[in-house]
Structures are given as structure tokens and as C-alpha cells.
C-alpha atoms as a PDB file:
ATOM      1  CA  UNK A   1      -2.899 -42.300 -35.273  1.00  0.00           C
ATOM      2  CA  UNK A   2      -3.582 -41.051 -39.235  1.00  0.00           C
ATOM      3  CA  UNK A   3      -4.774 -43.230 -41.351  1.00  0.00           C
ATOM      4  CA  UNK A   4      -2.681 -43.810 -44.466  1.00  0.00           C
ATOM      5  CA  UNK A   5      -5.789 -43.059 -46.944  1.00  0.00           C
ATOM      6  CA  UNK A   6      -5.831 -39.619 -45.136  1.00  0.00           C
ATOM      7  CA  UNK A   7      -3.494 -37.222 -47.018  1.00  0.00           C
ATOM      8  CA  UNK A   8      -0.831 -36.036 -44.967  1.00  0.00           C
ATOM      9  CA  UNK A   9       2.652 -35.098 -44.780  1.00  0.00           C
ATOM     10  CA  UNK A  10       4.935 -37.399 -42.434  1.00  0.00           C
ATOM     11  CA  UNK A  11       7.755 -35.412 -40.475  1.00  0.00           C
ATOM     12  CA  UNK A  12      10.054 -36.403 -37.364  1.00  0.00           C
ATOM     13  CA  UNK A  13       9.558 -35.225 -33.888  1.00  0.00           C
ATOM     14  CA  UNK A  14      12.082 -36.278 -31.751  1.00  0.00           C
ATOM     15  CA  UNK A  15      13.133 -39.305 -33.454  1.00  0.00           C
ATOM     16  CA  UNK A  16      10.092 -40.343 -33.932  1.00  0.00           C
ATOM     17  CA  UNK A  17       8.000 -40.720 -37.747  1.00  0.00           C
ATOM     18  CA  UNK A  18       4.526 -38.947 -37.109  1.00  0.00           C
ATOM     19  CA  UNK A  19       1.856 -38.178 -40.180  1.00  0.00           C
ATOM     20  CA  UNK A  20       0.482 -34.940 -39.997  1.00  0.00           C
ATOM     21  CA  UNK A  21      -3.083 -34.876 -42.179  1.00  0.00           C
ATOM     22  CA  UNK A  22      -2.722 -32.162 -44.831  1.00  0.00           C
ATOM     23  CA  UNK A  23      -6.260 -30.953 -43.331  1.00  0.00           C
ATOM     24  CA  UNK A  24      -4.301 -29.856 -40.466  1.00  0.00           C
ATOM     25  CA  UNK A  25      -1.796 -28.223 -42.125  1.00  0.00           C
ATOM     26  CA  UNK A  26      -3.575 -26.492 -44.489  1.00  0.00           C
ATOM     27  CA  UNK A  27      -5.668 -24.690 -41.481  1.00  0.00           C
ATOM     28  CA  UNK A  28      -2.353 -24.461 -39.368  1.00  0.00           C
ATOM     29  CA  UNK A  29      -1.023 -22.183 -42.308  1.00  0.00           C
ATOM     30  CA  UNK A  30      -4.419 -20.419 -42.446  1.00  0.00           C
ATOM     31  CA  UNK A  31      -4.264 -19.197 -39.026  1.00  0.00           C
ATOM     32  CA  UNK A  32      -0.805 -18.379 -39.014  1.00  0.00           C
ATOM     33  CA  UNK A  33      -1.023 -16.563 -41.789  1.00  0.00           C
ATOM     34  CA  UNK A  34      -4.509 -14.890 -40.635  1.00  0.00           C
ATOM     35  CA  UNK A  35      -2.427 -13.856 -37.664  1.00  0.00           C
ATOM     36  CA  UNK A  36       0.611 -12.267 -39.675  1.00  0.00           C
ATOM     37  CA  UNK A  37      -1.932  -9.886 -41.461  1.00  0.00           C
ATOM     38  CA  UNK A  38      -3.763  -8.827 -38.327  1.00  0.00           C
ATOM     39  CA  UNK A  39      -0.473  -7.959 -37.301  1.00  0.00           C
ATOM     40  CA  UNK A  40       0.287  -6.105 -40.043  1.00  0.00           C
ATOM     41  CA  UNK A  41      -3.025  -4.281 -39.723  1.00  0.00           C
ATOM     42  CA  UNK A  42      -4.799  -6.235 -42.337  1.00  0.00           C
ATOM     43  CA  UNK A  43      -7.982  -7.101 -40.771  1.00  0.00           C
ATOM     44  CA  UNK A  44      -9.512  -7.578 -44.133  1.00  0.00           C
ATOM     45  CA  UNK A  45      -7.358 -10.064 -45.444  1.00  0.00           C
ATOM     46  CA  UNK A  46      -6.850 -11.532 -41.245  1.00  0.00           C
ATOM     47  CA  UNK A  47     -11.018 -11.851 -41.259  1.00  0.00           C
ATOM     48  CA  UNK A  48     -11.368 -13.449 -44.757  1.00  0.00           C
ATOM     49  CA  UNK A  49      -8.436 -16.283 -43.887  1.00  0.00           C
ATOM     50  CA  UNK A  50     -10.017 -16.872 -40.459  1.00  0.00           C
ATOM     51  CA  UNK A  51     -13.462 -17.640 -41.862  1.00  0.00           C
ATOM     52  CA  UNK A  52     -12.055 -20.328 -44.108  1.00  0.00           C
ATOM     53  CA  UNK A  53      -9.589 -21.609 -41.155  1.00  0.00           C
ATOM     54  CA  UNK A  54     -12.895 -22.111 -38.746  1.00  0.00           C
ATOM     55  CA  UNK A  55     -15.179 -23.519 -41.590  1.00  0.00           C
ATOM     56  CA  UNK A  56     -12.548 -25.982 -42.465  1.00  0.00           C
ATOM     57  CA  UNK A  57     -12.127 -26.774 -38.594  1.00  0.00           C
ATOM     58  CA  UNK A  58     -15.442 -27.134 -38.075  1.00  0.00           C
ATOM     59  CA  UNK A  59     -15.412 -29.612 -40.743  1.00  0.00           C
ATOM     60  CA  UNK A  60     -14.282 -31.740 -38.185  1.00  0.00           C
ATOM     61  CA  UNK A  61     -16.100 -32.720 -35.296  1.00  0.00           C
ATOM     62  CA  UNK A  62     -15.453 -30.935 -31.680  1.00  0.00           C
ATOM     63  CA  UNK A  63     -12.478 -31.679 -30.316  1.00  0.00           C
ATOM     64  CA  UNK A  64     -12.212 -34.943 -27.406  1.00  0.00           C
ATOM     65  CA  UNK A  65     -10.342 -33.575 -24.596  1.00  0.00           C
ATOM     66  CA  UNK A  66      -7.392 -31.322 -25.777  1.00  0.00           C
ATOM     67  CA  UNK A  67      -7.476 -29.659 -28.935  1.00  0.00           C
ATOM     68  CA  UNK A  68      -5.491 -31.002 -31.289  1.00  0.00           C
ATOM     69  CA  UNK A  69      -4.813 -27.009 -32.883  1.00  0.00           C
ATOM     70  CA  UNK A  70      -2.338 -25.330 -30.350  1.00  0.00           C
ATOM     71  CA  UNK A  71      -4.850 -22.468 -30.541  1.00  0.00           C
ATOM     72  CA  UNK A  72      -8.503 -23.000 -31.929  1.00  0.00           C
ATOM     73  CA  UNK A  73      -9.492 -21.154 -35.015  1.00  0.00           C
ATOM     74  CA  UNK A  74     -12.505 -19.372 -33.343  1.00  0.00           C
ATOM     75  CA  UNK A  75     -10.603 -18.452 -30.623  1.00  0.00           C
ATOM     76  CA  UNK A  76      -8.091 -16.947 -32.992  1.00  0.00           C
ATOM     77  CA  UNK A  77     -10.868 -15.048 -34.928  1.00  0.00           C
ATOM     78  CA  UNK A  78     -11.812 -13.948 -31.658  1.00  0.00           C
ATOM     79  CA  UNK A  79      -8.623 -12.538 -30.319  1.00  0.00           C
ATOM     80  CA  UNK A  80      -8.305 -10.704 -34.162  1.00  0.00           C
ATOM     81  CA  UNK A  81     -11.477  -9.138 -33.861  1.00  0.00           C
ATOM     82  CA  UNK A  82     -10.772  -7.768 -31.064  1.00  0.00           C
ATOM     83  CA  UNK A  83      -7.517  -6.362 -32.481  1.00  0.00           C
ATOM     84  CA  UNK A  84      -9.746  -4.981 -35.229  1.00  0.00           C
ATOM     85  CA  UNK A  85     -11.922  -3.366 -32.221  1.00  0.00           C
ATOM     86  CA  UNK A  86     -15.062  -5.540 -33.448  1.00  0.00           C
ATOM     87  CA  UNK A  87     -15.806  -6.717 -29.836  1.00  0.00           C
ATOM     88  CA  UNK A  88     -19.376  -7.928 -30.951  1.00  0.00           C
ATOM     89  CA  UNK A  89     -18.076  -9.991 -33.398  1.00  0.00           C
ATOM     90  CA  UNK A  90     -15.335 -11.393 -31.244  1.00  0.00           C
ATOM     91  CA  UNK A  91     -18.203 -12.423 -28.866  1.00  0.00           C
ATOM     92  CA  UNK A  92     -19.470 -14.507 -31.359  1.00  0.00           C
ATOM     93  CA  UNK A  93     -16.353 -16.308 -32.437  1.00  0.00           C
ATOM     94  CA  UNK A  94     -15.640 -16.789 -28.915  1.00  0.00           C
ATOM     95  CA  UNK A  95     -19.215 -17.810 -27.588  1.00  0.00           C
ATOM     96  CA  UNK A  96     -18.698 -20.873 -30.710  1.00  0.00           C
ATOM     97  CA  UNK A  97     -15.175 -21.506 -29.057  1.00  0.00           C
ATOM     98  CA  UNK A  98     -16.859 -22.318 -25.705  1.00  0.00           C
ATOM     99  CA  UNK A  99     -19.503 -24.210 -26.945  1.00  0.00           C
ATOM    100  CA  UNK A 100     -16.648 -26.682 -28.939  1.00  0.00           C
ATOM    101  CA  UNK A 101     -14.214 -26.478 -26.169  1.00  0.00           C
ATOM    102  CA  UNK A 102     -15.940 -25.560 -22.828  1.00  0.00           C
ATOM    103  CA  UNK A 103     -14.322 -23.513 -19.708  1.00  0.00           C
ATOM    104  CA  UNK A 104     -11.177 -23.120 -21.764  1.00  0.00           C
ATOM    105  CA  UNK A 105      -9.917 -19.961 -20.342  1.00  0.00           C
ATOM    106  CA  UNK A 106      -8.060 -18.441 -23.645  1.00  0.00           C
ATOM    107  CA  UNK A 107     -12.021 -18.393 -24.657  1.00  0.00           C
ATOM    108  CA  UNK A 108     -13.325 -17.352 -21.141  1.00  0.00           C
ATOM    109  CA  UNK A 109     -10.945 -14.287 -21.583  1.00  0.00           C
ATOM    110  CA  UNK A 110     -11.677 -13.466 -24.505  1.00  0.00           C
ATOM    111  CA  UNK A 111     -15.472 -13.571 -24.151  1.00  0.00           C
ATOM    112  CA  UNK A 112     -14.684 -11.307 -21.168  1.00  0.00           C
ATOM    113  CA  UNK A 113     -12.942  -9.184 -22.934  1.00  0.00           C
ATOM    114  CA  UNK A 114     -15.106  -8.949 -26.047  1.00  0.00           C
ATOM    115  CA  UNK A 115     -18.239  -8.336 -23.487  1.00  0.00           C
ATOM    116  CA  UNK A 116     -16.900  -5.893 -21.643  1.00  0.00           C
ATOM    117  CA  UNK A 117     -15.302  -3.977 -24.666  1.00  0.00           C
ATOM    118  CA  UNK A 118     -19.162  -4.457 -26.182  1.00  0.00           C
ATOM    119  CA  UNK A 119     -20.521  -3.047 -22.783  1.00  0.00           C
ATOM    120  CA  UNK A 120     -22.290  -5.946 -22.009  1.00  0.00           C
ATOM    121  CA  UNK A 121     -21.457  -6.040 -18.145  1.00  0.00           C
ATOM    122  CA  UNK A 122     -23.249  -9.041 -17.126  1.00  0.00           C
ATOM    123  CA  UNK A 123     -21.407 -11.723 -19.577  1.00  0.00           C
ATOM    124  CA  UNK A 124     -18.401  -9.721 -18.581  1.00  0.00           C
ATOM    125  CA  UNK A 125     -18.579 -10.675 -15.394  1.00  0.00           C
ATOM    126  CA  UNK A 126     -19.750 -14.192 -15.718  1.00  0.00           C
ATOM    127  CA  UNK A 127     -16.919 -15.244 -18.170  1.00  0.00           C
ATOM    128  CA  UNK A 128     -14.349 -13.188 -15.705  1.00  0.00           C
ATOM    129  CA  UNK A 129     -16.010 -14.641 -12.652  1.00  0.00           C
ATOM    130  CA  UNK A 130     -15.654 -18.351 -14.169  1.00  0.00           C
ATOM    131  CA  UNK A 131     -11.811 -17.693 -15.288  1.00  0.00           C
ATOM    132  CA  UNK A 132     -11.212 -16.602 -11.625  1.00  0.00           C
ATOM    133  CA  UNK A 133     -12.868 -19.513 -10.114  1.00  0.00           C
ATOM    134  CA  UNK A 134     -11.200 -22.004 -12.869  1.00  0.00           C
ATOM    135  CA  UNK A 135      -7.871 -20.587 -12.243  1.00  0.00           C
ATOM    136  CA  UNK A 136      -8.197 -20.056  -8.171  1.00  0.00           C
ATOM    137  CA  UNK A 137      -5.400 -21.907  -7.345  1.00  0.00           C
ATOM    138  CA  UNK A 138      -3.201 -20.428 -10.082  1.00  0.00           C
ATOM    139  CA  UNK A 139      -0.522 -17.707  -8.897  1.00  0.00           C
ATOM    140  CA  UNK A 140      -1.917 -14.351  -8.361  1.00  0.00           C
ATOM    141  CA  UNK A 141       0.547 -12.821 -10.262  1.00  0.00           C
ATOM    142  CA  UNK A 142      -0.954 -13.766 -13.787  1.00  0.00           C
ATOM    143  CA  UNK A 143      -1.711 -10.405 -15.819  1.00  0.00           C
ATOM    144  CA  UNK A 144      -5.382 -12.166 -16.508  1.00  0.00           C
ATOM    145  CA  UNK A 145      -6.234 -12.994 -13.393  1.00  0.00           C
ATOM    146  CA  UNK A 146      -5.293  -9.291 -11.850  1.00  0.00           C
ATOM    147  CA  UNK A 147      -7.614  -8.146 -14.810  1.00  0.00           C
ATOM    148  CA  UNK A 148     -10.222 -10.242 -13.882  1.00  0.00           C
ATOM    149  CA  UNK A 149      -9.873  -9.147 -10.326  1.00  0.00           C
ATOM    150  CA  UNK A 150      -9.578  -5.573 -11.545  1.00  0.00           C
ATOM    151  CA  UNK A 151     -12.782  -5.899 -13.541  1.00  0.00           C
ATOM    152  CA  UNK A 152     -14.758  -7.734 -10.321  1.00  0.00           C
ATOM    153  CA  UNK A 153     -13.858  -4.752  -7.952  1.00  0.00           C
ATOM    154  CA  UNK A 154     -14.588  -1.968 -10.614  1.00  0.00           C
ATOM    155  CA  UNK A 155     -18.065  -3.518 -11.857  1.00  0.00           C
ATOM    156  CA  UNK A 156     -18.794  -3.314  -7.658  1.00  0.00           C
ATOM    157  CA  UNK A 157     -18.470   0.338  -7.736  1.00  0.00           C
END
């Protein structure tokens, strides 16, 4: 629960009065619009609102369980990097996200993805290997986990 000293906005969510800090919001905006410019092809202007977005997260401490974001800012940066075909960069942002939120498999993908796209084969196939074992009981039909698999069976070759 927010403390009323914390700035914050108070909104209803299914008939109920929650307080939303301002912190939150402001970063929530960030990111969203960090992820409107990357769409647009703005990696410039995506980059330079994601580095304020993860500073002013990691303000905070690391998240307690779930995060509290619906997608964490360095995982964000991560996934925009990528986007902006800066896979060794991505690495980074997403080798932060693990270390804050560990085994969460947005990250784990991402890592993958970022390693692989940097030709690093080996952290490739330890952050695809440890998706596939996280998610083992997960339907086979997820587009992640076939290019995990994919990935496993090509690196074999």
C-alpha cells in the first residue's frame, strides 16, 4: 500500500480506490513512450528515454517477487536494442534484467537472442537451454520455445 507522503495519483480499478506513486507513472510513460519511438524508427530518441526510465527504476530497489512494472525497463531497453540491431548492447541491458529479476524468461530470451545475434554461441545456448528447461512443461507450440529448440538442434550441427 502507498504511503500518503509519497506523491501519487489515486485512480479506480474495479471499484476499488488504489494510489499509484507518480514515480511509477512517470517511468510507465517513459517506457511507453521509449517504445512508440522505437517503433517509429527512432532509436535515438527510444535509447535516450530508456536510459532515464532504467536509472529512475533502479532508483528503487530490486523488485520482491513480481515486478511491479508489467515489463521491466532493462528488459525493454533490451528488446529496443535489439530492434536497433545493437545486440551487444541489448546483452547488457538484459544481463542487468537477470541479475534484478532472475530466470525471468522475457530476459532469458532476450539474452538469447542478443547472444546469438552478437555471435556469442555459448551464452546463446545457456540462456536458450535455461528458457527450455524453465518452460518444459509449457505447450510446445510457443513460437519461443520452437526457437529455442531450433537454436539447440542447429548449434549441434
Amino acid at each position: 500500500m502507498s504511503s500518503p507522503l509519497i506523491p501519487g495519483i489515486t485512480t479506480s480499478v474495479n471499484n476499488r480506490s488504489i494510489r499509484v506513486p507518480l514515480l511509477l507513472v512517470s517511468h510507465m510513460l517513459m517506457a511507453a513512450s521509449a517504445l512508440l519511438a522505437s517503433n517509429k524508427g527512432d532509436n535515438a530518441k527510444a535509447m535516450e528515454l530508456m536510459k532515464k526510465a532504467t536509472a529512475l527504476e533502479e532508483e528503487g530497489r530490486p523488485p520482491y517477487g513480481p515486478p511491479i512494472l508489467i515489463k521491466p525497463s532493462h528488459e525493454l531497453f533490451g528488446e529496443i536494442l535489439l530492434r536497433a540491431h545493437k545486440p551487444a548492447e541489448a546483452a547488457e541491458q538484459f544481463k542487468v534484467s537477470l541479475l534484478r529479476q532472475p530466470n525471468r524468461a522475457r530476459s532469458l530470451l532476450g539474452a538469447a537472442r542478443a547472444a546469438a545475434q552478437s555471435g556469442n554461441q555459448l551464452a546463446a545456448l545457456t540462456a536458450y537451454t535455461t528458457l527450455l528447461d524453465q518452460w518444459k512443461q509449457a505447450d510446445t507450440n510457443i513460437a519461443e520455445l520452437r526457437e529455442a529448440r531450433d537454436y539447440l538442434k542447429q548449434a549441434k550441427r
